[in-house]
Protein backbone atom coordinates (compact mmCIF):
# COMPACT_ATOMS: atom_id res chain seq x y z
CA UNK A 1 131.50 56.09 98.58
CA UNK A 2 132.21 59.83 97.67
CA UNK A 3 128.61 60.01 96.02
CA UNK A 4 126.91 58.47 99.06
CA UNK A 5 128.68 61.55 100.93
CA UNK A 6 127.76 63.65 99.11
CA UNK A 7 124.16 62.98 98.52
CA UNK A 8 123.98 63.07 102.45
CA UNK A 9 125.49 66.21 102.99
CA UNK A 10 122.74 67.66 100.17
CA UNK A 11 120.46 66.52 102.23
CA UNK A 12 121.66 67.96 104.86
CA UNK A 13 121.73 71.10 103.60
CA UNK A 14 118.23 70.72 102.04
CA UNK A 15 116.73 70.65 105.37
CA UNK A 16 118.00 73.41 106.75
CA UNK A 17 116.65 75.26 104.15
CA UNK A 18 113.16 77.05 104.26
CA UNK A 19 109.72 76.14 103.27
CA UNK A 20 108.90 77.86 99.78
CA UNK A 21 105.83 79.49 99.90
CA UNK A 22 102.63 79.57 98.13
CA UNK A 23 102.63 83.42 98.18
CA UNK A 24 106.72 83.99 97.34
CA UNK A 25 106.69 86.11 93.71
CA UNK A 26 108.62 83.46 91.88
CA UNK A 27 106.49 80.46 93.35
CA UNK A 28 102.88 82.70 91.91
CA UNK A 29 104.34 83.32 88.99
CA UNK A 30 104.99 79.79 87.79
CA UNK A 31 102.00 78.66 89.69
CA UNK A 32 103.41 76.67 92.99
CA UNK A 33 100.95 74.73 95.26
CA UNK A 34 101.66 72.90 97.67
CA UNK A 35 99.04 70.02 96.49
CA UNK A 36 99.24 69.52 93.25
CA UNK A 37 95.30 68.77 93.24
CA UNK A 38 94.64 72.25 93.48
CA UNK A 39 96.42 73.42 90.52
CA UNK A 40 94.42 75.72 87.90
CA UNK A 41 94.17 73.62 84.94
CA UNK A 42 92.98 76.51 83.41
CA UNK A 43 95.29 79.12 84.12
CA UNK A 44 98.36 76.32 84.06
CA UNK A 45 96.99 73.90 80.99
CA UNK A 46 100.37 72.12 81.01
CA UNK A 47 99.16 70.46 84.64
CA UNK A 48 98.28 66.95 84.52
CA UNK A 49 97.40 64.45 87.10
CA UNK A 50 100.12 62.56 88.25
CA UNK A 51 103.01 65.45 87.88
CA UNK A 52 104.19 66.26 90.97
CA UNK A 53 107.31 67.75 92.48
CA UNK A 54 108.64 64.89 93.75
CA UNK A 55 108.30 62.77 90.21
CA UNK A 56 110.43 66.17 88.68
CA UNK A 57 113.85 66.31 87.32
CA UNK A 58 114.06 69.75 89.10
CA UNK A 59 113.30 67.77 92.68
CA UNK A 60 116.60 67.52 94.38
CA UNK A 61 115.07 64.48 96.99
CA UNK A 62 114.32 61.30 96.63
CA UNK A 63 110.77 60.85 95.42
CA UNK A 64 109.64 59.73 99.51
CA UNK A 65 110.88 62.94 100.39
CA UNK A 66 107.94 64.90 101.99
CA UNK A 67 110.31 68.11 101.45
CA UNK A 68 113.27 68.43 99.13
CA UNK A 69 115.26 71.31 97.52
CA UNK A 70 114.41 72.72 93.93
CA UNK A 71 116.61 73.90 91.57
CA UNK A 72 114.23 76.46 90.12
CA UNK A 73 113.69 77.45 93.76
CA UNK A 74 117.41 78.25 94.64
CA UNK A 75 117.54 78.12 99.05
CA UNK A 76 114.26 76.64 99.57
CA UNK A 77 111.81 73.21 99.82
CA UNK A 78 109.05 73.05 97.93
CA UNK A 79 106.53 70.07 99.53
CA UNK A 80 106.99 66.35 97.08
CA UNK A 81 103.49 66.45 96.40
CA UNK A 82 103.56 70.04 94.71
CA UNK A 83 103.81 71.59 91.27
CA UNK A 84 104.77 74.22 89.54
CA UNK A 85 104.60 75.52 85.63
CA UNK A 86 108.35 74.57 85.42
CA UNK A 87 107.23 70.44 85.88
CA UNK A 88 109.55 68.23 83.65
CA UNK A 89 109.30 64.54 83.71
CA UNK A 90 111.89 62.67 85.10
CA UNK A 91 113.66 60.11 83.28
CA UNK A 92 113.48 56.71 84.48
């Protein structure tokens, strides 16, 4: 029951966070989009079809989440359909 609370109140907090953007220093630097379709494969070789913020062990949503906290991204959502350079699979 505690963990139920508690995984509401982070998502809670979560959305009152703001919207990471494209254009924040941190997010260009490790190559953020906001559709992970338009990633540059050749500037970011790790990108592969499929990864995706929400499929990320740094995504701190559920993988329907359209938004979610990051924990790269401390204060902010980055969009479930994103990527960044920092992508690592989640287990399971």
């Amino acid at each position: 029951m505690t963990l139920a609370a508690a995984g509401t109140s982070l998502s809670a907090i979560a959305q009152g966070q703001p919207r990471l953007s494209e254009k924040d220093p941190q997010a260009a630097g490790l190559g953020y989009v906001e559709d992970a379709t338009k990633t540059d494969a050749k500037k970011f070789p790790k990108y592969a079809s499929g990864q995706l913020c929400s499929n990320c062990v740094l995504y701190q949503g559920k993988a329907s989440d359209a938004l979610a906290g990051c924990a790269i991204f401390a204060g902010k959502q980055v969009v479930g359909k994103g990527w960044c350079n920092a992508w690592a699979k989640k287990a399971g």
